[in-house]
C-alpha atoms as a PDB file:
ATOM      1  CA  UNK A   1     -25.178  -9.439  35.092  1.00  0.00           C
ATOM      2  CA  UNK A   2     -27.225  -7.659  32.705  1.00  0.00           C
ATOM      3  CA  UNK A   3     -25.429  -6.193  29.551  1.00  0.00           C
ATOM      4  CA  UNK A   4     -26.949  -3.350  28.284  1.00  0.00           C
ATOM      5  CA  UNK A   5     -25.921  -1.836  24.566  1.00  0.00           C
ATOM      6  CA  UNK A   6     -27.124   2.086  23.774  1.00  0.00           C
ATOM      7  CA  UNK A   7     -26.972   1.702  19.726  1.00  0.00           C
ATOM      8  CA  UNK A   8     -26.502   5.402  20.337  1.00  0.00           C
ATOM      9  CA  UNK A   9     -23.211   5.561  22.223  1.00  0.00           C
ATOM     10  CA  UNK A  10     -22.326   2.784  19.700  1.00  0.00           C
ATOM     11  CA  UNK A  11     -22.758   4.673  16.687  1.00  0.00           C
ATOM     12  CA  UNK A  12     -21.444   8.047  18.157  1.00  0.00           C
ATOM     13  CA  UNK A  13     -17.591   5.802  19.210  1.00  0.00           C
ATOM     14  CA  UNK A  14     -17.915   4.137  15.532  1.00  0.00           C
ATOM     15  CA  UNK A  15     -18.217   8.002  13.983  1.00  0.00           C
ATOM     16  CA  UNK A  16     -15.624   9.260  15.776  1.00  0.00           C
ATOM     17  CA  UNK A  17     -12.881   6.680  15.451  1.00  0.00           C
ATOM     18  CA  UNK A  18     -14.010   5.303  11.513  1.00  0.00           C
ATOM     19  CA  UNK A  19     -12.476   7.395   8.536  1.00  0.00           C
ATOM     20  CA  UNK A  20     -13.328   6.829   5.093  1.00  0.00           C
ATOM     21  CA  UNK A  21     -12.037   8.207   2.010  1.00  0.00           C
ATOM     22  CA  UNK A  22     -13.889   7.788  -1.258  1.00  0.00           C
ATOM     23  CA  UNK A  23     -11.881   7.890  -4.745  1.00  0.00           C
ATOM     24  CA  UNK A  24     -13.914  10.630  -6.154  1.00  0.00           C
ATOM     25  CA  UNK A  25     -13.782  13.921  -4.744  1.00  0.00           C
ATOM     26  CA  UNK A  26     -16.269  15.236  -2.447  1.00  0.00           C
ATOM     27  CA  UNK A  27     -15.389  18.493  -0.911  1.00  0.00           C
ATOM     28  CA  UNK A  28     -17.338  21.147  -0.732  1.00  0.00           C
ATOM     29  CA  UNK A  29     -15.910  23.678  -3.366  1.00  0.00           C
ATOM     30  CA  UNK A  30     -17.123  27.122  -2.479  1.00  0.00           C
ATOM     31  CA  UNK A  31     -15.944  26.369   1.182  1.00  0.00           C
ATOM     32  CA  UNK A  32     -13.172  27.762   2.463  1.00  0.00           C
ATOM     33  CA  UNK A  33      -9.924  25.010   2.631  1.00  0.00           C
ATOM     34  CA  UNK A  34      -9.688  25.606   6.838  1.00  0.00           C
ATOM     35  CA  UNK A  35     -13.840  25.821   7.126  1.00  0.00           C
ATOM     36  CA  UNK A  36     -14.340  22.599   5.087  1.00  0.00           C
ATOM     37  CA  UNK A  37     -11.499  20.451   6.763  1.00  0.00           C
ATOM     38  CA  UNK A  38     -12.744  21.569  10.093  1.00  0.00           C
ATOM     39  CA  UNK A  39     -16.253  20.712   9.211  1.00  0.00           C
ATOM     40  CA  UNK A  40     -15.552  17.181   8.966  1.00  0.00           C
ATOM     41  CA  UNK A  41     -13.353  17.478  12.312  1.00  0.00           C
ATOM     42  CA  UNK A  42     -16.652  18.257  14.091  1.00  0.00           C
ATOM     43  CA  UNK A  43     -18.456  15.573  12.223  1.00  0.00           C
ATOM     44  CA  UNK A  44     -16.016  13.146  13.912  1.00  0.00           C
ATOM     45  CA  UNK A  45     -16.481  14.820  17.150  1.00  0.00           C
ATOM     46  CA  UNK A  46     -14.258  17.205  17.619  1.00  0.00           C
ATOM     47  CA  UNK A  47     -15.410  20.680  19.429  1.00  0.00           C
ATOM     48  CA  UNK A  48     -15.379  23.525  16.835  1.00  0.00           C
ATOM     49  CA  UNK A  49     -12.128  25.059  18.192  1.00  0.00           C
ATOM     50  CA  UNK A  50     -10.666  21.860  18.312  1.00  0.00           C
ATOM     51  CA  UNK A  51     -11.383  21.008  14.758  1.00  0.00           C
ATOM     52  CA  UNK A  52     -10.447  24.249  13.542  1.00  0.00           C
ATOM     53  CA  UNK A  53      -7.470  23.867  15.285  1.00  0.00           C
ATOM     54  CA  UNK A  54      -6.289  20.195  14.085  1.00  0.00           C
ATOM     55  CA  UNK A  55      -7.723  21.507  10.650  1.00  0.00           C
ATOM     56  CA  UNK A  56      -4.200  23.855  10.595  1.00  0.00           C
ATOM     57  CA  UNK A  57      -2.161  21.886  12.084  1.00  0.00           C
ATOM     58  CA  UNK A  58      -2.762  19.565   9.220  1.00  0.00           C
ATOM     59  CA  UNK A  59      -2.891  22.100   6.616  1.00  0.00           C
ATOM     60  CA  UNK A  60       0.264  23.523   7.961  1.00  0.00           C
ATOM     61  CA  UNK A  61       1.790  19.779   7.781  1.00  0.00           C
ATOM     62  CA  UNK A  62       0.827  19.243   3.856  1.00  0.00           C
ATOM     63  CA  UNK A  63       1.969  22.587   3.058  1.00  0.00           C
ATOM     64  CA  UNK A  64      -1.227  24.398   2.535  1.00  0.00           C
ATOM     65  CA  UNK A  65      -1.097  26.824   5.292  1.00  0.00           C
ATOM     66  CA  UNK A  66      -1.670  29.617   2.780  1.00  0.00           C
ATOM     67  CA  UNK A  67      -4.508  28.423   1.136  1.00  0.00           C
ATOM     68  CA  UNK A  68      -6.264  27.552   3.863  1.00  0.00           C
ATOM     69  CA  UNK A  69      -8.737  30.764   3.933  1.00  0.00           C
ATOM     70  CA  UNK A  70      -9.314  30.185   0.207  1.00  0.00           C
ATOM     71  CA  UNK A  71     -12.024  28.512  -1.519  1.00  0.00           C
ATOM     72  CA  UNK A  72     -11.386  24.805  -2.398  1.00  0.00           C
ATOM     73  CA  UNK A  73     -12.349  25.197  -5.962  1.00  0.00           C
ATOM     74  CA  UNK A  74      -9.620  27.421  -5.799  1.00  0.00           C
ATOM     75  CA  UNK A  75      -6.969  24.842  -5.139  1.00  0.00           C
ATOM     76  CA  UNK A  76      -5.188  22.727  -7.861  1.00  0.00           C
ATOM     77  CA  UNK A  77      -6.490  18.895  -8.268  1.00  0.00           C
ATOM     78  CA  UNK A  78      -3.593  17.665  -6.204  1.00  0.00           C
ATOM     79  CA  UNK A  79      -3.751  20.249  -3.461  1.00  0.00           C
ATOM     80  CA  UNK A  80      -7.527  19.109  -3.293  1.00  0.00           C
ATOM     81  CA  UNK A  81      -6.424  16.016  -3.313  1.00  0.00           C
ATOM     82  CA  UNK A  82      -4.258  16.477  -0.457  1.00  0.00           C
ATOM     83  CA  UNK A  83      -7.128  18.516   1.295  1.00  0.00           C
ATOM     84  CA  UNK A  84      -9.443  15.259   1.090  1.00  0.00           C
ATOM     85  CA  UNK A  85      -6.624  13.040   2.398  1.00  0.00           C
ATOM     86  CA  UNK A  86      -6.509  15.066   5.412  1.00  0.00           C
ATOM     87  CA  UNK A  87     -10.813  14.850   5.996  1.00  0.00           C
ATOM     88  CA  UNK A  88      -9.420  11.332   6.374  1.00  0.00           C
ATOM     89  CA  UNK A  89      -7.078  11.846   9.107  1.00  0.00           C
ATOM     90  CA  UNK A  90      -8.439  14.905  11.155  1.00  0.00           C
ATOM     91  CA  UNK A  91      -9.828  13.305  14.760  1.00  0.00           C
ATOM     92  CA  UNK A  92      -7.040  10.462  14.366  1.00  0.00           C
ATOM     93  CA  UNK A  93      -9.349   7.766  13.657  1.00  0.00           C
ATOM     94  CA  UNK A  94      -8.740   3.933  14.558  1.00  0.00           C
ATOM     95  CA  UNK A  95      -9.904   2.529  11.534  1.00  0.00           C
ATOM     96  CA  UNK A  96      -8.822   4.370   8.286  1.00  0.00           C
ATOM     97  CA  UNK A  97     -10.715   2.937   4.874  1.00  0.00           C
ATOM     98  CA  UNK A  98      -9.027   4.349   1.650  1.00  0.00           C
ATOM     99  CA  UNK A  99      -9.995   4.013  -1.777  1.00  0.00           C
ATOM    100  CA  UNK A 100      -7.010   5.321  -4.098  1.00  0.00           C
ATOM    101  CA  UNK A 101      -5.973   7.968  -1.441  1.00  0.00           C
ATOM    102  CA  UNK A 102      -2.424   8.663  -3.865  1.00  0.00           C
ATOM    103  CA  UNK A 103      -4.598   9.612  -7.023  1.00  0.00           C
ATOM    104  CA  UNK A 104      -3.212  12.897  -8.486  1.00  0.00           C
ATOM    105  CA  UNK A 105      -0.285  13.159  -5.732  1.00  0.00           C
ATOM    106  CA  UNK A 106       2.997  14.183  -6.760  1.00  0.00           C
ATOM    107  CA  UNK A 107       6.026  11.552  -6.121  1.00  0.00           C
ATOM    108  CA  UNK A 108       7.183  13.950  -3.394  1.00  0.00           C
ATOM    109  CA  UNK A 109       3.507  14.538  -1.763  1.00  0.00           C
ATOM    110  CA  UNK A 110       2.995  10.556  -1.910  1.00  0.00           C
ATOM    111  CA  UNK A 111       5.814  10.192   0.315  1.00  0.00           C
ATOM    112  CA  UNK A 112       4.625  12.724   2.673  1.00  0.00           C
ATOM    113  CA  UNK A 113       1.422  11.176   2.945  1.00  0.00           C
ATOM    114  CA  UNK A 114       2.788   7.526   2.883  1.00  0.00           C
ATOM    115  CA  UNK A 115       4.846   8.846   6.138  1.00  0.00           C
ATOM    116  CA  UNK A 116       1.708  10.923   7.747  1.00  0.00           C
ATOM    117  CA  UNK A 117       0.298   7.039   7.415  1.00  0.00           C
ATOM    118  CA  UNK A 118       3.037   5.435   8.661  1.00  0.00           C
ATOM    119  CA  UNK A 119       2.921   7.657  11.959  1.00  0.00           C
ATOM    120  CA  UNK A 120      -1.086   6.611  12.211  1.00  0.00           C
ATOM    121  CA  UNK A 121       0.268   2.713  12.435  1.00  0.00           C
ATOM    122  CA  UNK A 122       2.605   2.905  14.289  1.00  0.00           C
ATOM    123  CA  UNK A 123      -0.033   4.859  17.189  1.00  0.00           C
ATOM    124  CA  UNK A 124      -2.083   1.752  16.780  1.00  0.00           C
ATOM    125  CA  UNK A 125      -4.457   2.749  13.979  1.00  0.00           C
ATOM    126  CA  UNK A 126      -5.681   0.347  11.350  1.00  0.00           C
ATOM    127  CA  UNK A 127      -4.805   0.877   7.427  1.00  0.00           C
ATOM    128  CA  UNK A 128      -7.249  -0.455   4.959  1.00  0.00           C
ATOM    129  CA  UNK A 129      -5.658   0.760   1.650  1.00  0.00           C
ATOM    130  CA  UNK A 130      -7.948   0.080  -1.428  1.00  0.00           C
ATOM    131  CA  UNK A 131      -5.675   0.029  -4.631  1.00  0.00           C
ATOM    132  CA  UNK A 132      -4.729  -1.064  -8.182  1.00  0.00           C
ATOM    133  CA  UNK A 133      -0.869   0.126  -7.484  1.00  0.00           C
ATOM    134  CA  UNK A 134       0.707  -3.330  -6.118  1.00  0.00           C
ATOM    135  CA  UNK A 135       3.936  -1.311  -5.828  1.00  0.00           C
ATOM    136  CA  UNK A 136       2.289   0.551  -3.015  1.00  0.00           C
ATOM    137  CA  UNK A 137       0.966  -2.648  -1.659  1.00  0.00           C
ATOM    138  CA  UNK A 138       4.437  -3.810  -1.311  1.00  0.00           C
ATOM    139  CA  UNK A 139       5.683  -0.839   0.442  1.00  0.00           C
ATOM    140  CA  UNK A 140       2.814  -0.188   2.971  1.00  0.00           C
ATOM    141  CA  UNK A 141       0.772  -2.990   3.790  1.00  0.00           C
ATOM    142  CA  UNK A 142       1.590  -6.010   6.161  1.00  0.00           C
ATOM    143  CA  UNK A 143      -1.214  -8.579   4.597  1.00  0.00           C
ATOM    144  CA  UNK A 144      -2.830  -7.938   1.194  1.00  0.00           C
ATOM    145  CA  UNK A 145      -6.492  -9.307  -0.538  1.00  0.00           C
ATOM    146  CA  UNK A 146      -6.612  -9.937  -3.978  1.00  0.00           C
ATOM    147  CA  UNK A 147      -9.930 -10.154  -5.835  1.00  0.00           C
ATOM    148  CA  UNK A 148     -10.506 -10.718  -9.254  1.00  0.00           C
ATOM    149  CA  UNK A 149     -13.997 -10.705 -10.902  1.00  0.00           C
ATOM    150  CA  UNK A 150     -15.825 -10.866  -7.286  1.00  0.00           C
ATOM    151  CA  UNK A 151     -13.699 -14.094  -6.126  1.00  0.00           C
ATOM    152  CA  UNK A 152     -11.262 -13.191  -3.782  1.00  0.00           C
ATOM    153  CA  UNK A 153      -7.907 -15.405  -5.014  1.00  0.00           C
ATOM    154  CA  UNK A 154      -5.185 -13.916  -2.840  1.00  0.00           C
ATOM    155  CA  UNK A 155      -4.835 -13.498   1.164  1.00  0.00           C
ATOM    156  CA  UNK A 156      -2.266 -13.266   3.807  1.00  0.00           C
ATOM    157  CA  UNK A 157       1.053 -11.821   4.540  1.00  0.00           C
ATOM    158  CA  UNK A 158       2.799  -9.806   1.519  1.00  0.00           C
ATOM    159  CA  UNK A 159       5.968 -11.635   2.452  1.00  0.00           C
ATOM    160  CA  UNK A 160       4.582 -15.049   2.086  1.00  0.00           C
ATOM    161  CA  UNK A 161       2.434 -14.468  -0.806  1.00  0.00           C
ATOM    162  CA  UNK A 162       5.299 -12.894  -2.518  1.00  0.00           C
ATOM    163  CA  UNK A 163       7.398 -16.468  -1.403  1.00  0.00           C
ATOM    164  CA  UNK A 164       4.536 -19.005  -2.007  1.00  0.00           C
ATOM    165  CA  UNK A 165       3.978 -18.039  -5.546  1.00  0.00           C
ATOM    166  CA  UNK A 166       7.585 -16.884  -6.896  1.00  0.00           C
ATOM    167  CA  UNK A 167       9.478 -19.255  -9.128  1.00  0.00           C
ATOM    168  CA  UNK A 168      12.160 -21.194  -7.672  1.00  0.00           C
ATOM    169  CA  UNK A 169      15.302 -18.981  -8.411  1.00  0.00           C
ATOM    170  CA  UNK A 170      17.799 -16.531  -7.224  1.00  0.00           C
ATOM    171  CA  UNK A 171      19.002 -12.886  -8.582  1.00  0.00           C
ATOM    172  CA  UNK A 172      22.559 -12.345  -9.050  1.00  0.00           C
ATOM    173  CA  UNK A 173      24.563  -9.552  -9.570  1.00  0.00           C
ATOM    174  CA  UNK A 174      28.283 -10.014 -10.903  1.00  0.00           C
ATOM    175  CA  UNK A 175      30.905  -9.184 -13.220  1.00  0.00           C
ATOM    176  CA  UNK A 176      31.571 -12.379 -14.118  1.00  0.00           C
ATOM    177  CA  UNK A 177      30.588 -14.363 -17.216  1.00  0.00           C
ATOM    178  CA  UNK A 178      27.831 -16.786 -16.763  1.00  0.00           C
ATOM    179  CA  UNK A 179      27.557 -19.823 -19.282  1.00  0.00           C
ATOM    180  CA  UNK A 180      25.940 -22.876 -17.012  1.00  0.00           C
ATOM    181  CA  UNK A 181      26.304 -23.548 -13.270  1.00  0.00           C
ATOM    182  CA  UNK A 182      25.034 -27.123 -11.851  1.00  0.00           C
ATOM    183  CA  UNK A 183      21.554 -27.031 -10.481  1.00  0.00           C
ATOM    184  CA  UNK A 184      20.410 -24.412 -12.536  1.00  0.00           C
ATOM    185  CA  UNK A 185      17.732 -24.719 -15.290  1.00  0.00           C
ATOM    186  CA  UNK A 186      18.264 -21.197 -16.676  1.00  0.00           C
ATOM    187  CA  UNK A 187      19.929 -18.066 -16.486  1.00  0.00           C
ATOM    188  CA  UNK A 188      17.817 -14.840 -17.657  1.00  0.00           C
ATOM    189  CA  UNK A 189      19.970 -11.187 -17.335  1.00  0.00           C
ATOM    190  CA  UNK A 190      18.909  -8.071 -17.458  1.00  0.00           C
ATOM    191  CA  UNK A 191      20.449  -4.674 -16.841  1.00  0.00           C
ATOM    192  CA  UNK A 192      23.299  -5.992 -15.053  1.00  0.00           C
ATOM    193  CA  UNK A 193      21.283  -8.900 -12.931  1.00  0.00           C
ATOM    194  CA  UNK A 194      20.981 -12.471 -13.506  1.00  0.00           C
ATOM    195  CA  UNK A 195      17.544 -14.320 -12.560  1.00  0.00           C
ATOM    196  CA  UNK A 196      18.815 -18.111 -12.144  1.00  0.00           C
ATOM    197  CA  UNK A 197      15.935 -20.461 -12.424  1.00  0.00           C
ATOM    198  CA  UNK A 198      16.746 -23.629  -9.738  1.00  0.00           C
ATOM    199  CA  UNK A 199      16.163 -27.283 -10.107  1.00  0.00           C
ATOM    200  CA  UNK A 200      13.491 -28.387  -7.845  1.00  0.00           C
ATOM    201  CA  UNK A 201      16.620 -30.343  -5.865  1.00  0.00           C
ATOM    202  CA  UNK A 202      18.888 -27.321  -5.748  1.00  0.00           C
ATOM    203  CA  UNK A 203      18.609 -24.912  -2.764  1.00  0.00           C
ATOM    204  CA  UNK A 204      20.016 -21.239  -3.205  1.00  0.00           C
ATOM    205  CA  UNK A 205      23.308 -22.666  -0.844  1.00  0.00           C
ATOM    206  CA  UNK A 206      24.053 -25.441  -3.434  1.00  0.00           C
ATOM    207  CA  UNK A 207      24.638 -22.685  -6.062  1.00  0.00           C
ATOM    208  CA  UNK A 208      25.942 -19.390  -4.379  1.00  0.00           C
ATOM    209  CA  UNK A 209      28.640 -22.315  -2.899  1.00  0.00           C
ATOM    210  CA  UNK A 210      28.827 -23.747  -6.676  1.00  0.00           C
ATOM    211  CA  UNK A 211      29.475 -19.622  -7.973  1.00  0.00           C
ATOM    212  CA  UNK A 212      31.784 -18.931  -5.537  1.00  0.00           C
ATOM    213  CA  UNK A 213      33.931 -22.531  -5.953  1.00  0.00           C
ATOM    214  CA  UNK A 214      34.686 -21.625  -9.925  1.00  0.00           C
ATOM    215  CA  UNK A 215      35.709 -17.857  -9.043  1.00  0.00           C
ATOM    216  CA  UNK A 216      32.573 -16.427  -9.361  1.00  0.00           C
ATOM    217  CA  UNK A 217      32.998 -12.198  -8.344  1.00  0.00           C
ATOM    218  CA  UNK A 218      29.368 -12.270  -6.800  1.00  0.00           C
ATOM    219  CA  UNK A 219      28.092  -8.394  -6.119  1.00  0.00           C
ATOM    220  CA  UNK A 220      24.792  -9.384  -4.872  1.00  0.00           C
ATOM    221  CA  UNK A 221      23.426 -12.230  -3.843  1.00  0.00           C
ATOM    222  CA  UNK A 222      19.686 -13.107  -2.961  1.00  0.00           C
ATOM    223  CA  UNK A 223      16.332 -15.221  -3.309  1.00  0.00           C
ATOM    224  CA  UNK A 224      14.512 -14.149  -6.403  1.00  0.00           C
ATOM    225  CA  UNK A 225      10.552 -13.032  -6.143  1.00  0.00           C
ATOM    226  CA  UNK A 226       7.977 -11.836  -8.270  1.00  0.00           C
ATOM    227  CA  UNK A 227       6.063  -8.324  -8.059  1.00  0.00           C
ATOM    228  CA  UNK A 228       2.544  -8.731  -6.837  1.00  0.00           C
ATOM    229  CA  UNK A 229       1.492  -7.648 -10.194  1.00  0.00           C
ATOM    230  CA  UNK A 230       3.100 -10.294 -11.706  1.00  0.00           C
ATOM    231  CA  UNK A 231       2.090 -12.803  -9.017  1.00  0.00           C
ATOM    232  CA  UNK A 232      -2.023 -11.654  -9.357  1.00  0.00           C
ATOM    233  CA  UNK A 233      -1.563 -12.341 -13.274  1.00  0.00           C
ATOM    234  CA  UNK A 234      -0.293 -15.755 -12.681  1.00  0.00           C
ATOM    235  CA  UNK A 235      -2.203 -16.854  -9.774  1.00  0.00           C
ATOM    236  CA  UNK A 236      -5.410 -15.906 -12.276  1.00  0.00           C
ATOM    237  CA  UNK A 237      -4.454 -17.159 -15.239  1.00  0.00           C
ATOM    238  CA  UNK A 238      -3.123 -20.550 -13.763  1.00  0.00           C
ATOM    239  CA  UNK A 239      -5.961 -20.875 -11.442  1.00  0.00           C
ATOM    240  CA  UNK A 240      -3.948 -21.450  -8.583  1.00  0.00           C
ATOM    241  CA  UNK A 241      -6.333 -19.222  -6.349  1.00  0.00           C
ATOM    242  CA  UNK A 242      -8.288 -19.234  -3.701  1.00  0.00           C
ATOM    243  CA  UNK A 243     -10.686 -19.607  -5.939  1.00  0.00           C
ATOM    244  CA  UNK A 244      -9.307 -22.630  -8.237  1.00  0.00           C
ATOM    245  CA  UNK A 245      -9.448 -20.544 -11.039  1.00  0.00           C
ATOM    246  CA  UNK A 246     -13.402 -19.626 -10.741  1.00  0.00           C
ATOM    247  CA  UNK A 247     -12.250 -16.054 -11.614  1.00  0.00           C
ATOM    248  CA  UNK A 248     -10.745 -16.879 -14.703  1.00  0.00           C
ATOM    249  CA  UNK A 249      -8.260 -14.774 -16.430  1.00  0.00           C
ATOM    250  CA  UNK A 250      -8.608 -11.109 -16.521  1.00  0.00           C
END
């Protein structure tokens, strides 16, 4: 049969289920809060009442119910920022692109938003998080890209990434004085934790049973990895990228 594709009806779907928030600002300030979220409701496709109506619903849920008939320039930077995060999420898009979407956000407000996020996921909508905070990497995303200089030197799973390129060691928590345990090249402490650096022939088992044969009180136990900070600095500096080092260090 005949396929037939209306660039139209193409572009209408992509509008309506494509979100993207930019890391500057661009609301429009004289607007009322309500009249400019709804606005980009309708963009999306949403019928005027319907906008206006997810508009409060998601004002109400970011606790700016009572700003909502005021103008945005009225609003502090964060409670704009808030306001922008939402022109990101009214229509319940598929695909949601953001570029720094925690920029100005309280501890307390990330976490609302991190969980408004969450929610999204978990009804089958796509994430695409743009940022320079590799803690919030960690926490949100399944798979993470690294790019450094226009070479992209990271990709895949946060888990593996965060395994692949972490030194060979364990993190131990204990009571215990620690002078030299077989298998292990060094021991590093700090606030109360020791990092034990392995022998390439030592597996964590060989030393947790080593620990726990000379008396050993062990708290805590388990496999030692690096921040993704940490890991992007290495990876770069010790061209051990994706790009073999192309990138150079930063």
């Amino acid at each position: 049969g005949t396929i037939r594709l209306d660039g139209r009806a193409l572009a209408e779907r992509a509008r309506n289920e494509i979100a993207y928030l930019p890391e500057e600002r661009g609301l429009y300030r004289r607007s009322k809060t309500i009249e400019t979220l709804a606005y980009y409701g309708e963009l999306k496709g949403l019928s005027a009442r319907a906008a206006r109506d997810s508009a409060m619903a998601l004002l109400e849920r970011v606790e700016l119910r009572d700003w909502a008939l005021k103008p945005v320039q009225a609003l502090s930077k964060g409670m704009q920022q808030k306001v922008q995060l939402c022109t990101a999420l009214i229509g319940e898009p598929r695909l949601l692109i953001l570029d720094e979407p925690f920029s100005g956000l309280d501890p307390l407000n990330i976490q609302m938003f991190e969980e408004m996020l969450a929610e999204r996921r978990a009804a089958g909508s796509t994430v695409l998080l743009s940022t320079h905070q590799m803690n919030k990497v960690e926490e949100q995303c399944d798979r993470a890209l690294m790019i450094n200089r226009g070479h992209m030197v990271l990709y895949g799973a946060v888990r593996d990434i965060r395994r692949q390129y972490s030194d060979h060691a364990v993190t131990l928590r204990t009571t215990s004085r620690l002078d030299s345990v077989p298998g292990v090249r060094s021991i590093a402490t700090t606030n109360g934790e020791a990092t034990l650096t392995l022998e390439a022939s030592t597996t964590p088992q060989d030393v947790l049973r080593a620990l726990l044969d000379r008396g050993v009180e062990v708290e805590s136990f388990s496999l030692s990895s690096l921040p993704l900070e940490d890991i992007f600095v290495k990876v770069v500096r010790e061209g051990l990228g994706m790009d073999h080092g192309q990138s150079g260090p930063p």
